[in-house]
ModelCIF file with pLDDT and N, C-alpha, C, O atoms, coordinates in Angstrom:
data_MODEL
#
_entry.id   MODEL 
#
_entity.id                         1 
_entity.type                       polymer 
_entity.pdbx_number_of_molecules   1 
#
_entity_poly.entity_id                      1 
_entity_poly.type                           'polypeptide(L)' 
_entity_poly.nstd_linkage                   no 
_entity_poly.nstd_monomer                   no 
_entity_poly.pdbx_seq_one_letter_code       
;(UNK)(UNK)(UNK)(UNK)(UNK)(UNK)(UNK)(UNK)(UNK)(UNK)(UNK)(UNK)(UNK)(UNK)(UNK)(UNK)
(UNK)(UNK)(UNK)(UNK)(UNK)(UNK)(UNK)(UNK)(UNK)(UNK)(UNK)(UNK)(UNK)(UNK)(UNK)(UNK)
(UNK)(UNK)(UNK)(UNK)(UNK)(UNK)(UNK)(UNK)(UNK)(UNK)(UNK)(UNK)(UNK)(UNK)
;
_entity_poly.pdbx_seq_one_letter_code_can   XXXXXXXXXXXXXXXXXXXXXXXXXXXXXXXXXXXXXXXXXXXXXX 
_entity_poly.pdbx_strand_id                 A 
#
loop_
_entity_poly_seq.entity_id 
_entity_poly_seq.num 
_entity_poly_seq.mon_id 
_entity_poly_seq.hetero 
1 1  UNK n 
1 2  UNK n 
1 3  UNK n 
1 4  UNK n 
1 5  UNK n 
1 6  UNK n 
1 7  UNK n 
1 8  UNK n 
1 9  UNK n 
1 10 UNK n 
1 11 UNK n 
1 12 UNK n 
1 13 UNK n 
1 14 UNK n 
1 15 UNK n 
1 16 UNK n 
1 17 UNK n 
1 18 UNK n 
1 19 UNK n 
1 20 UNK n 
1 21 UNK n 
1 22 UNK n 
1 23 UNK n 
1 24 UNK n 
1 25 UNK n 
1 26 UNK n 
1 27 UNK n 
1 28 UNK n 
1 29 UNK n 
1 30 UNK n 
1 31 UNK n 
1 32 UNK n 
1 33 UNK n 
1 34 UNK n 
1 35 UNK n 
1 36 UNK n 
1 37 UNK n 
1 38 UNK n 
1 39 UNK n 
1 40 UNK n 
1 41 UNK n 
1 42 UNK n 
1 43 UNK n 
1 44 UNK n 
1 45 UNK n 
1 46 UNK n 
#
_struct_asym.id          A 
_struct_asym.entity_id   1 
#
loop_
_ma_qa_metric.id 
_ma_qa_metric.mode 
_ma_qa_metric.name 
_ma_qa_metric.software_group_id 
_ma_qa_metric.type 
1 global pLDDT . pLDDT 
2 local  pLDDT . pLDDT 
#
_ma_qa_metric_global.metric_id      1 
_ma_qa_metric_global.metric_value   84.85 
_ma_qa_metric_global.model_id       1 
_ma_qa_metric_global.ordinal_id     1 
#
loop_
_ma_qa_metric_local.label_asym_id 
_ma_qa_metric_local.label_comp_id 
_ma_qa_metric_local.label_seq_id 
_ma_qa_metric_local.metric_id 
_ma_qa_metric_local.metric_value 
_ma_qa_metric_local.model_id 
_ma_qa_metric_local.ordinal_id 
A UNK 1  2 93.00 1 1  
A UNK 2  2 93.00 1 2  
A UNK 3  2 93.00 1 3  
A UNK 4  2 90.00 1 4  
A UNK 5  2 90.00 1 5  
A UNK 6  2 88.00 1 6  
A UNK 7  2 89.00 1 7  
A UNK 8  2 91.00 1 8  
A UNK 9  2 93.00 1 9  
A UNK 10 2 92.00 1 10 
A UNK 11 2 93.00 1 11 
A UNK 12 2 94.00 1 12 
A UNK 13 2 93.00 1 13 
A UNK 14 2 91.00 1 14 
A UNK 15 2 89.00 1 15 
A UNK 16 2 86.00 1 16 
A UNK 17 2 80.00 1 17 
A UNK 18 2 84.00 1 18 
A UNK 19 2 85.00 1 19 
A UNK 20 2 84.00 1 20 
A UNK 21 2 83.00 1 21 
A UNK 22 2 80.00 1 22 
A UNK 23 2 78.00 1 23 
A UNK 24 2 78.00 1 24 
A UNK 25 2 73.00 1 25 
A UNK 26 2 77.00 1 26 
A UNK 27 2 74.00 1 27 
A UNK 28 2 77.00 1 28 
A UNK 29 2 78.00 1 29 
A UNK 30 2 81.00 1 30 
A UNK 31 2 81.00 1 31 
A UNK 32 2 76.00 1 32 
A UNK 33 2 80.00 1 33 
A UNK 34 2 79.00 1 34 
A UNK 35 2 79.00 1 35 
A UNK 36 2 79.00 1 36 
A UNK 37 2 77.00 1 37 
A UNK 38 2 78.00 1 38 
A UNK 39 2 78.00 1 39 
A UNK 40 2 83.00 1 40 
A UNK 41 2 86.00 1 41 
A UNK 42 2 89.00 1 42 
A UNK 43 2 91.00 1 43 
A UNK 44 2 91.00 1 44 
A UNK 45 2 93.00 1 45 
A UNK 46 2 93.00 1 46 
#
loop_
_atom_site.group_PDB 
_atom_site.id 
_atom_site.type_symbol 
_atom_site.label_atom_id 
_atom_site.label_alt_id 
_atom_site.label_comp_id 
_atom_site.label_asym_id 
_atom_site.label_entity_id 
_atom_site.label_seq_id 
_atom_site.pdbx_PDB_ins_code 
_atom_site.Cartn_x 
_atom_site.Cartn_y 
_atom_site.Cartn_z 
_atom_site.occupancy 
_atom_site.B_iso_or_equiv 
_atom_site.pdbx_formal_charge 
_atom_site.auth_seq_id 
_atom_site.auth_comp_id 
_atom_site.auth_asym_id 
_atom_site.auth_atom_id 
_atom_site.pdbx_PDB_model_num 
ATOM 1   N N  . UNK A 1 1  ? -15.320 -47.380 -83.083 1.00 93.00 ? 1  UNK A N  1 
ATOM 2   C CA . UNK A 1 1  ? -15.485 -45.926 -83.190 1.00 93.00 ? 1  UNK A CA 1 
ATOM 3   C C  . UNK A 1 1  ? -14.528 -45.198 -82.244 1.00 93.00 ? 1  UNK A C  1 
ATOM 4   O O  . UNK A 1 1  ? -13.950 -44.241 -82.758 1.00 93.00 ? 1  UNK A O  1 
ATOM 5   N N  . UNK A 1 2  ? -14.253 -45.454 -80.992 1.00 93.00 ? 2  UNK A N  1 
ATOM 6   C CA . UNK A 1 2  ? -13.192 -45.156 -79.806 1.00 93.00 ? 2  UNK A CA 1 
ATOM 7   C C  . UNK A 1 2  ? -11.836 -45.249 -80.855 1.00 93.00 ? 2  UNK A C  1 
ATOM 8   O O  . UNK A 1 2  ? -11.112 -44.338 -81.257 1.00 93.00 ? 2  UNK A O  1 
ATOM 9   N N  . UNK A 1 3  ? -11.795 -46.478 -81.088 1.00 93.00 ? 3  UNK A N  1 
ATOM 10  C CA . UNK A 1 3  ? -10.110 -46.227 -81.999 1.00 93.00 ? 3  UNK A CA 1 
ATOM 11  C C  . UNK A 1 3  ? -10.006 -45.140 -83.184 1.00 93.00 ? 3  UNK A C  1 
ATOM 12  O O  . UNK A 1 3  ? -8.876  -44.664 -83.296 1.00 93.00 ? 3  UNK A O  1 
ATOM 13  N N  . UNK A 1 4  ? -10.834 -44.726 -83.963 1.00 90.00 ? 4  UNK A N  1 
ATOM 14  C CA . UNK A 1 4  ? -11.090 -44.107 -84.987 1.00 90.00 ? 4  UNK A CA 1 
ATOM 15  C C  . UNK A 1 4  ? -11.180 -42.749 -84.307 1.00 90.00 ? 4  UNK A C  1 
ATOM 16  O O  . UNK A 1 4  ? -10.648 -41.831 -84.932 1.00 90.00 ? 4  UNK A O  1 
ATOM 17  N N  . UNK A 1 5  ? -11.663 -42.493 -83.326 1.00 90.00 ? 5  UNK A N  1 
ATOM 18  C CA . UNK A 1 5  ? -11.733 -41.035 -82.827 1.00 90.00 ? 5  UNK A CA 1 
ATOM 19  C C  . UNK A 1 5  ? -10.397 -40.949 -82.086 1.00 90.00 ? 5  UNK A C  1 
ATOM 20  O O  . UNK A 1 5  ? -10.010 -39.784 -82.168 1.00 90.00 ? 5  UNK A O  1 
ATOM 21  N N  . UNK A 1 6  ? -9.259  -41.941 -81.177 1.00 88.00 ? 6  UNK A N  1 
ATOM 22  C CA . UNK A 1 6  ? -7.826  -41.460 -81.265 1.00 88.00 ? 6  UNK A CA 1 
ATOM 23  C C  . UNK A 1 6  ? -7.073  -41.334 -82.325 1.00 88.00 ? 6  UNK A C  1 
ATOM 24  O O  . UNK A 1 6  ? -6.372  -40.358 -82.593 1.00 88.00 ? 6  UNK A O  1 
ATOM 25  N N  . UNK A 1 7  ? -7.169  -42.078 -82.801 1.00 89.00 ? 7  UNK A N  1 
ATOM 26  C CA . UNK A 1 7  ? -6.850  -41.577 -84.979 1.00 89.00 ? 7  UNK A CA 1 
ATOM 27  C C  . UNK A 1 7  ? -7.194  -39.773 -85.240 1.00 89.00 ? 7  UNK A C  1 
ATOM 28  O O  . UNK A 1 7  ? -6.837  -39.055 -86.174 1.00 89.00 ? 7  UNK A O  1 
ATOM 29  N N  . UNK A 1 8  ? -7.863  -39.505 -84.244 1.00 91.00 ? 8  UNK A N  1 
ATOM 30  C CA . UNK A 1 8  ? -7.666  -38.208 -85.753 1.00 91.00 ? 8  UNK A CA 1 
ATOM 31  C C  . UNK A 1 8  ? -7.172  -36.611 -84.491 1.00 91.00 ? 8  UNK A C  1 
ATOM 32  O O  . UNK A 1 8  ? -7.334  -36.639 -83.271 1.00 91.00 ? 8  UNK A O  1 
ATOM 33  N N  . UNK A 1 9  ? -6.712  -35.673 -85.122 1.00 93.00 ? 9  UNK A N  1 
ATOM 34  C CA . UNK A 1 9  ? -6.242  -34.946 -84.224 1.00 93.00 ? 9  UNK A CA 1 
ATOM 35  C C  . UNK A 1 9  ? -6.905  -34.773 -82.926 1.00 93.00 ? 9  UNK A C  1 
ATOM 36  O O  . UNK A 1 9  ? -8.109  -34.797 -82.672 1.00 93.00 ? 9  UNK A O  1 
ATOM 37  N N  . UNK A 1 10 ? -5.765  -34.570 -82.050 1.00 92.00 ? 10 UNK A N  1 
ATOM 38  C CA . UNK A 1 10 ? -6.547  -34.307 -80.529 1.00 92.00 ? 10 UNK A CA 1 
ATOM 39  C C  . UNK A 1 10 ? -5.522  -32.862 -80.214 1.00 92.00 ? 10 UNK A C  1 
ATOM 40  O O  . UNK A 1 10 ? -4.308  -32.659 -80.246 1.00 92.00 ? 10 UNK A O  1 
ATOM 41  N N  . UNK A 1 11 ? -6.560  -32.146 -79.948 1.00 93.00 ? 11 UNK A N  1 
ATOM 42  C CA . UNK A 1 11 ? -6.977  -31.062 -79.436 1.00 93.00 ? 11 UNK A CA 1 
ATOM 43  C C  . UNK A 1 11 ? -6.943  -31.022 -77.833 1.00 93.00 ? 11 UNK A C  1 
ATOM 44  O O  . UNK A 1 11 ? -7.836  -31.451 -77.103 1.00 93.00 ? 11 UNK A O  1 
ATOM 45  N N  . UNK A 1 12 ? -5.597  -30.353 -77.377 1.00 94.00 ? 12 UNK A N  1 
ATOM 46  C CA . UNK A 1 12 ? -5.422  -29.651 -76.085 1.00 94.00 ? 12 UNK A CA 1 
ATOM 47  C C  . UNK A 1 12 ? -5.205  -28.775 -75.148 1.00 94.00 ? 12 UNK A C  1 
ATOM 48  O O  . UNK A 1 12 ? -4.013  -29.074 -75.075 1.00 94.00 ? 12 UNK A O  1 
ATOM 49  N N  . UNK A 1 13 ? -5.303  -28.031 -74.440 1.00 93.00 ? 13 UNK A N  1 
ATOM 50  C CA . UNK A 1 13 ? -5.463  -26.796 -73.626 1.00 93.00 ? 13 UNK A CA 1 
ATOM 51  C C  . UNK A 1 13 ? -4.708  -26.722 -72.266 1.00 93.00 ? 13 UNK A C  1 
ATOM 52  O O  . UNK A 1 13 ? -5.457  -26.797 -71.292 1.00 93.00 ? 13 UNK A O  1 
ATOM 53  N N  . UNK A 1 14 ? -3.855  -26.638 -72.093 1.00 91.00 ? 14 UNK A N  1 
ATOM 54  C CA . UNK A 1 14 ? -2.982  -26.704 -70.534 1.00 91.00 ? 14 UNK A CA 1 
ATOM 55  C C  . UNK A 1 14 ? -2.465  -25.287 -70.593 1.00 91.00 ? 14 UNK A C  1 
ATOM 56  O O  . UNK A 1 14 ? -2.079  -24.497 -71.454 1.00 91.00 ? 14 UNK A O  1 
ATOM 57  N N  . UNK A 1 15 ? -2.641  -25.328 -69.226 1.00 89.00 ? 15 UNK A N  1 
ATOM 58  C CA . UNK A 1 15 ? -2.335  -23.894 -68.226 1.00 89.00 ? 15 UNK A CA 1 
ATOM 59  C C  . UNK A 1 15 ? -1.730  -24.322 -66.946 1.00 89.00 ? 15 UNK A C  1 
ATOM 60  O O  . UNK A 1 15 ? -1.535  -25.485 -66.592 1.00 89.00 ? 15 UNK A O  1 
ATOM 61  N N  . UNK A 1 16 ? -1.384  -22.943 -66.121 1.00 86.00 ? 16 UNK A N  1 
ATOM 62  C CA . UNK A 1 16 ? -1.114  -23.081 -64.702 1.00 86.00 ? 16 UNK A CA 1 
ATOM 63  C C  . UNK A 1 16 ? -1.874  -21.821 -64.229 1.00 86.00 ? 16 UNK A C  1 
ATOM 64  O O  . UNK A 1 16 ? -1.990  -20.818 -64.933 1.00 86.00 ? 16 UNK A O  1 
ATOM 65  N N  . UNK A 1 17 ? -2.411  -21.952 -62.917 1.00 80.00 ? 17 UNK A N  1 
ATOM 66  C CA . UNK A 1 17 ? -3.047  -20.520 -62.420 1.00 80.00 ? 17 UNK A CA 1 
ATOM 67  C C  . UNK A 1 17 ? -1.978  -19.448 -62.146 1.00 80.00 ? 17 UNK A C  1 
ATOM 68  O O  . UNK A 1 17 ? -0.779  -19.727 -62.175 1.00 80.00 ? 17 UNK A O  1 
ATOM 69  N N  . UNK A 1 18 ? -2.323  -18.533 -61.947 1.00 84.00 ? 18 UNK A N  1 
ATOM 70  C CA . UNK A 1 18 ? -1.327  -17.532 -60.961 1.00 84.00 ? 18 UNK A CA 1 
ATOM 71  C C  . UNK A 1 18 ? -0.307  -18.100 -60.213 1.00 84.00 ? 18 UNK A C  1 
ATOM 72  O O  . UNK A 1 18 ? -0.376  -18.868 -59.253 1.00 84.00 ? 18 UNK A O  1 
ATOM 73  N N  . UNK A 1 19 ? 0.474   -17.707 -60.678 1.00 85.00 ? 19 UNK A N  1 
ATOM 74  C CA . UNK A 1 19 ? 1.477   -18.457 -58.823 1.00 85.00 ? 19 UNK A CA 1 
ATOM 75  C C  . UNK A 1 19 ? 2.090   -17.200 -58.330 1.00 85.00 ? 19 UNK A C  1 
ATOM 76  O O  . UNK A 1 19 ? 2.966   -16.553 -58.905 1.00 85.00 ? 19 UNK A O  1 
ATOM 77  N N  . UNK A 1 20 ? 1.596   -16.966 -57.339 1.00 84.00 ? 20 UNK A N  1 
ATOM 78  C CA . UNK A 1 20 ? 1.957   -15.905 -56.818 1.00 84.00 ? 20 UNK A CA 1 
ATOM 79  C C  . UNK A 1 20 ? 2.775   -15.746 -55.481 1.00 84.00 ? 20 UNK A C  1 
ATOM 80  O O  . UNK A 1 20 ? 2.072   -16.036 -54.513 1.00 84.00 ? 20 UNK A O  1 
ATOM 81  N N  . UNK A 1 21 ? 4.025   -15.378 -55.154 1.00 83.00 ? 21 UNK A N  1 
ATOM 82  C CA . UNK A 1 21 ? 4.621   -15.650 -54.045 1.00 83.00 ? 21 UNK A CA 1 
ATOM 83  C C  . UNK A 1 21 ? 5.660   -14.194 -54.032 1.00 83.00 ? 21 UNK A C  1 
ATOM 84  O O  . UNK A 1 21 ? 6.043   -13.466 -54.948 1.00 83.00 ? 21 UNK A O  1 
ATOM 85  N N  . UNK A 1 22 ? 5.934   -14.169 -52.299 1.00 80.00 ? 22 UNK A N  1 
ATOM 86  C CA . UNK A 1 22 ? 6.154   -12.998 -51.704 1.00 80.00 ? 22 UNK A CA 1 
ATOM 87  C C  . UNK A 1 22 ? 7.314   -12.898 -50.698 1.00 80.00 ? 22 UNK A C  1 
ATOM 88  O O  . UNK A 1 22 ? 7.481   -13.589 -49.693 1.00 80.00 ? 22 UNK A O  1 
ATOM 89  N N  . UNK A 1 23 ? 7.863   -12.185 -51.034 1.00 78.00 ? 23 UNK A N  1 
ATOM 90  C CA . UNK A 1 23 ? 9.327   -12.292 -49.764 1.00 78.00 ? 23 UNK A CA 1 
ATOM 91  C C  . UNK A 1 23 ? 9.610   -10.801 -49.817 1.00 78.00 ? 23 UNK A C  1 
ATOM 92  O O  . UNK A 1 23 ? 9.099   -9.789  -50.297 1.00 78.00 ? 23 UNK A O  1 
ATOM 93  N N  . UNK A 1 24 ? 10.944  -11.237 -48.906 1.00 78.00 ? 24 UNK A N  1 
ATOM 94  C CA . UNK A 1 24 ? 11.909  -9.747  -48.567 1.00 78.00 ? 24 UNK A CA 1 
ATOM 95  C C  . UNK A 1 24 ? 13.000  -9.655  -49.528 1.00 78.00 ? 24 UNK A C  1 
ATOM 96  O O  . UNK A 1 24 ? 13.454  -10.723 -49.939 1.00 78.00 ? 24 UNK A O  1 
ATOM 97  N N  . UNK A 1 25 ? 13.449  -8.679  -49.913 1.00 73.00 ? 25 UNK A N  1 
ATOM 98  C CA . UNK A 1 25 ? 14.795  -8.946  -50.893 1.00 73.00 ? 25 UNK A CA 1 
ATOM 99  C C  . UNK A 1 25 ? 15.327  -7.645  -50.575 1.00 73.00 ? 25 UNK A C  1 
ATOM 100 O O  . UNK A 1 25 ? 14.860  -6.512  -50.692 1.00 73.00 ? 25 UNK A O  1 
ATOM 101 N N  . UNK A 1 26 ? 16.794  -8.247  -49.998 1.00 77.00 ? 26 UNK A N  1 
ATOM 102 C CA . UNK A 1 26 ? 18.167  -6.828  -49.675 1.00 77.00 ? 26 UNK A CA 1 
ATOM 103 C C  . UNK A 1 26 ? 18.214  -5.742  -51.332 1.00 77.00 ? 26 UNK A C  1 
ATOM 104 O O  . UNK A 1 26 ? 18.588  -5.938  -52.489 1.00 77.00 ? 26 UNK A O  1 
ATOM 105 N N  . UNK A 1 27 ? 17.674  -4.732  -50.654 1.00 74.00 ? 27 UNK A N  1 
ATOM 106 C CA . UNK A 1 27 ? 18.054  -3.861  -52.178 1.00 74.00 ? 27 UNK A CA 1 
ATOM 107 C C  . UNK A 1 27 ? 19.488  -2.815  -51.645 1.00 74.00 ? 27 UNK A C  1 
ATOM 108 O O  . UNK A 1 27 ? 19.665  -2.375  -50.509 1.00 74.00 ? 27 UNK A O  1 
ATOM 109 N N  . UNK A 1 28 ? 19.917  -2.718  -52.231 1.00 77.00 ? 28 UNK A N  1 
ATOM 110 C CA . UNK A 1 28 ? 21.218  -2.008  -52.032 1.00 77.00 ? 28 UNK A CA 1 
ATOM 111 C C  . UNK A 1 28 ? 21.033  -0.670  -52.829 1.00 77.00 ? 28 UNK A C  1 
ATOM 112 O O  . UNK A 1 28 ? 21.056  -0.627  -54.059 1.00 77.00 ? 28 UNK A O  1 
ATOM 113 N N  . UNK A 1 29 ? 20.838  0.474   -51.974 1.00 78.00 ? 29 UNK A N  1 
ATOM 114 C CA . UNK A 1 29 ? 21.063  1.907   -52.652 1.00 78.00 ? 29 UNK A CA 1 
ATOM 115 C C  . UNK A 1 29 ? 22.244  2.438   -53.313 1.00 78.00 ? 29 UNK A C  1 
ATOM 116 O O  . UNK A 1 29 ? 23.348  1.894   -53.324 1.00 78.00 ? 29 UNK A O  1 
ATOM 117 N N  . UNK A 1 30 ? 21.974  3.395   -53.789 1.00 81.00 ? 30 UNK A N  1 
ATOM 118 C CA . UNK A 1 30 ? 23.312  4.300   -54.532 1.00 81.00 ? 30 UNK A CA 1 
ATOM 119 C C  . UNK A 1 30 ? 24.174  4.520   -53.870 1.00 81.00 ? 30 UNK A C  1 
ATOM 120 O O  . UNK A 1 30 ? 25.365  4.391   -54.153 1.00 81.00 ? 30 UNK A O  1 
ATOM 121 N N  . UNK A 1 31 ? 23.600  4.975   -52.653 1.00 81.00 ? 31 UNK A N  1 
ATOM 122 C CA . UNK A 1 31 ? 24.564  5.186   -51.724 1.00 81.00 ? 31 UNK A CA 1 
ATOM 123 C C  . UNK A 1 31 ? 25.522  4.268   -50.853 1.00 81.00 ? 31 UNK A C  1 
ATOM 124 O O  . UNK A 1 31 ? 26.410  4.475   -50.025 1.00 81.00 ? 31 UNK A O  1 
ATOM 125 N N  . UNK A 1 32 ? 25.015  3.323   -51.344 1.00 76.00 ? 32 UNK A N  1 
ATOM 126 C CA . UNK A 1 32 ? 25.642  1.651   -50.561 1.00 76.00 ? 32 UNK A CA 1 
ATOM 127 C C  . UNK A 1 32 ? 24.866  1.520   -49.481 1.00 76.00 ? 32 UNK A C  1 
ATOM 128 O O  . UNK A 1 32 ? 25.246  0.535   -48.848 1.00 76.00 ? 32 UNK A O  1 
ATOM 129 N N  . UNK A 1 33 ? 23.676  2.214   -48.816 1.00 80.00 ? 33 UNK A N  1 
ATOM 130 C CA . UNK A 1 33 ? 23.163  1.662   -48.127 1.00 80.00 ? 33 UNK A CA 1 
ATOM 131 C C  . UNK A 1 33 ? 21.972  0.340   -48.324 1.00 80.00 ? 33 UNK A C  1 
ATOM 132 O O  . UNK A 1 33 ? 21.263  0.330   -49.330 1.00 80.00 ? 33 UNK A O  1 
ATOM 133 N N  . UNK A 1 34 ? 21.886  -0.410  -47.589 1.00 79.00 ? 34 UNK A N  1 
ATOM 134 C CA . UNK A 1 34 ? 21.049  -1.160  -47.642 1.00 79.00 ? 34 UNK A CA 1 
ATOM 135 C C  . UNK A 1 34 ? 19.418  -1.485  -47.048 1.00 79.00 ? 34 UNK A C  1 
ATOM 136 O O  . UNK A 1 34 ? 19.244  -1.598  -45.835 1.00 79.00 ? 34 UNK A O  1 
ATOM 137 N N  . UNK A 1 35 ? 18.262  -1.621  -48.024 1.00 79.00 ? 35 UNK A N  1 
ATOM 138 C CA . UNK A 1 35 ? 17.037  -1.455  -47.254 1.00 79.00 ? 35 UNK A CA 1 
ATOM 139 C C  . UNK A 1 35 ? 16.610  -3.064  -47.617 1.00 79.00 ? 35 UNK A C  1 
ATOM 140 O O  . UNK A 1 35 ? 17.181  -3.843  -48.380 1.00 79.00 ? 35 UNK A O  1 
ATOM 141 N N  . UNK A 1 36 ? 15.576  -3.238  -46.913 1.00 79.00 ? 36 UNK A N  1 
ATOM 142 C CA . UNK A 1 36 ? 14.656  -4.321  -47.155 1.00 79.00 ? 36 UNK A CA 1 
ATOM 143 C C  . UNK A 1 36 ? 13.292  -4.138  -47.584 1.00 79.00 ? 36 UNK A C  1 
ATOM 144 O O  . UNK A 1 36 ? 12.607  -3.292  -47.010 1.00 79.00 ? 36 UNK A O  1 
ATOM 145 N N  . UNK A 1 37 ? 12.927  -4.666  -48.304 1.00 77.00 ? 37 UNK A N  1 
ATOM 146 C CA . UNK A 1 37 ? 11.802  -4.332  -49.526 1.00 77.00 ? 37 UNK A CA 1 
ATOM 147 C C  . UNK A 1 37 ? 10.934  -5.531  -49.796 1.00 77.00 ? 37 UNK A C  1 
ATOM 148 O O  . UNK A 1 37 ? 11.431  -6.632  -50.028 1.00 77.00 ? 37 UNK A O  1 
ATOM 149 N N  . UNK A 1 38 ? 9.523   -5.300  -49.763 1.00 78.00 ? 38 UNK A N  1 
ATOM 150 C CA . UNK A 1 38 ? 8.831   -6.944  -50.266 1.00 78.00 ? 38 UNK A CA 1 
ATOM 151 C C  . UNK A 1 38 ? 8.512   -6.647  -51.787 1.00 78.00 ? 38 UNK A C  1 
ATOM 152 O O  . UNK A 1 38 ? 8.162   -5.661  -52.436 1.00 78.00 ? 38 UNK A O  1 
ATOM 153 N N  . UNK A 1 39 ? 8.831   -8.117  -52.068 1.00 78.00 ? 39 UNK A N  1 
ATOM 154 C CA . UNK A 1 39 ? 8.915   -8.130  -53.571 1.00 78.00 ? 39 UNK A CA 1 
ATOM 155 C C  . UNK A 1 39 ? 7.632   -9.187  -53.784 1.00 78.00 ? 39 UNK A C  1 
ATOM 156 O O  . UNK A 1 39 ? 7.477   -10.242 -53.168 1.00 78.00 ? 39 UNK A O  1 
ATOM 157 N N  . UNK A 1 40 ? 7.012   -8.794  -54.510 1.00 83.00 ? 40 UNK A N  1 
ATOM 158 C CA . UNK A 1 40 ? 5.433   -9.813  -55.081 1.00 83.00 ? 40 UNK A CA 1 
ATOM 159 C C  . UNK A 1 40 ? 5.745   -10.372 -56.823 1.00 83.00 ? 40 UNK A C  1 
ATOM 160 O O  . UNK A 1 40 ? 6.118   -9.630  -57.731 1.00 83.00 ? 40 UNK A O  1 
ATOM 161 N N  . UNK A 1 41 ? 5.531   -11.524 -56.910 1.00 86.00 ? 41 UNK A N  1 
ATOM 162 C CA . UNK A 1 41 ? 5.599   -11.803 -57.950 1.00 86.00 ? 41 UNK A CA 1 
ATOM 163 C C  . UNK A 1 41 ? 4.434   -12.400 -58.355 1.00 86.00 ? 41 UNK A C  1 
ATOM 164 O O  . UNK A 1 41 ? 3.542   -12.460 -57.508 1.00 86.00 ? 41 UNK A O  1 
ATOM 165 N N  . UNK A 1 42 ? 4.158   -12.996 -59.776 1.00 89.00 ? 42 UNK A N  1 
ATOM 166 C CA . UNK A 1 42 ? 2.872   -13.257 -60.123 1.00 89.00 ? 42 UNK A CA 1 
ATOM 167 C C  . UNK A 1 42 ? 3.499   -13.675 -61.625 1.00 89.00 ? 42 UNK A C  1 
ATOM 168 O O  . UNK A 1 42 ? 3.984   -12.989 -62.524 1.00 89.00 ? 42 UNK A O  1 
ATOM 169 N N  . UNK A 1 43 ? 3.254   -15.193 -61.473 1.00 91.00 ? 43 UNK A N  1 
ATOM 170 C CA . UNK A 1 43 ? 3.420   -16.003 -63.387 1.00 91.00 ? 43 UNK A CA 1 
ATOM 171 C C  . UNK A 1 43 ? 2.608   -16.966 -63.550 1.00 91.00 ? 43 UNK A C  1 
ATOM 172 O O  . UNK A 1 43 ? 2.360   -17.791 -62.671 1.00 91.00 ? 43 UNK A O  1 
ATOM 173 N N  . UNK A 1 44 ? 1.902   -16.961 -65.160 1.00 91.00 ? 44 UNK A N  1 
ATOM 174 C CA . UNK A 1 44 ? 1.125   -17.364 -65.194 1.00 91.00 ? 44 UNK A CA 1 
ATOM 175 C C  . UNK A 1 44 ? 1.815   -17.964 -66.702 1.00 91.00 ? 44 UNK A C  1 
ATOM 176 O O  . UNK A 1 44 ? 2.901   -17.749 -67.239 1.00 91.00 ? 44 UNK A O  1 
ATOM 177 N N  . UNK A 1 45 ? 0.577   -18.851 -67.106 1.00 93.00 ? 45 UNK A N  1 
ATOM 178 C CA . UNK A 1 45 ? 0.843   -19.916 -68.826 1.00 93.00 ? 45 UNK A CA 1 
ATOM 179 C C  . UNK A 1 45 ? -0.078  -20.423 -69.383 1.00 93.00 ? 45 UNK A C  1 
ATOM 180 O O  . UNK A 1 45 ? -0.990  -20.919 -68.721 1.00 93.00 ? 45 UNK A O  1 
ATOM 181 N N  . UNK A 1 46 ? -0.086  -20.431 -70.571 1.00 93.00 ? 46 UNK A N  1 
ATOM 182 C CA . UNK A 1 46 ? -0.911  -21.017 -71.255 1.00 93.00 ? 46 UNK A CA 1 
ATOM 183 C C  . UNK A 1 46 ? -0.637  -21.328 -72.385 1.00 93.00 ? 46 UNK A C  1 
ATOM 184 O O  . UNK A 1 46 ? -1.464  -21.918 -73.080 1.00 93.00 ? 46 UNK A O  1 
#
């Protein structure tokens, strides 16, 4: 019965949680000046 039930479609579900991570990133203005800025990101899947 075990062999007969991998025989027939299998049915699966994979994900990843949030991944969420955080830094500084040089933004460069119009003016050519330069600031520092935190940037948050957040990706997820299924």
């Amino acid at each position: 019965h075990a062999y007969g039930d991998r025989m027939l479609p299998q049915l699966s579900l994979n994900g990843s949680v949030p991944n969420y991570s955080r830094q500084i990133v040089n933004v460069v203005q119009p003016d050519g000046s330069q600031i520092f800025t935190p940037l948050q990101q957040t990706t997820s899947s299924l």
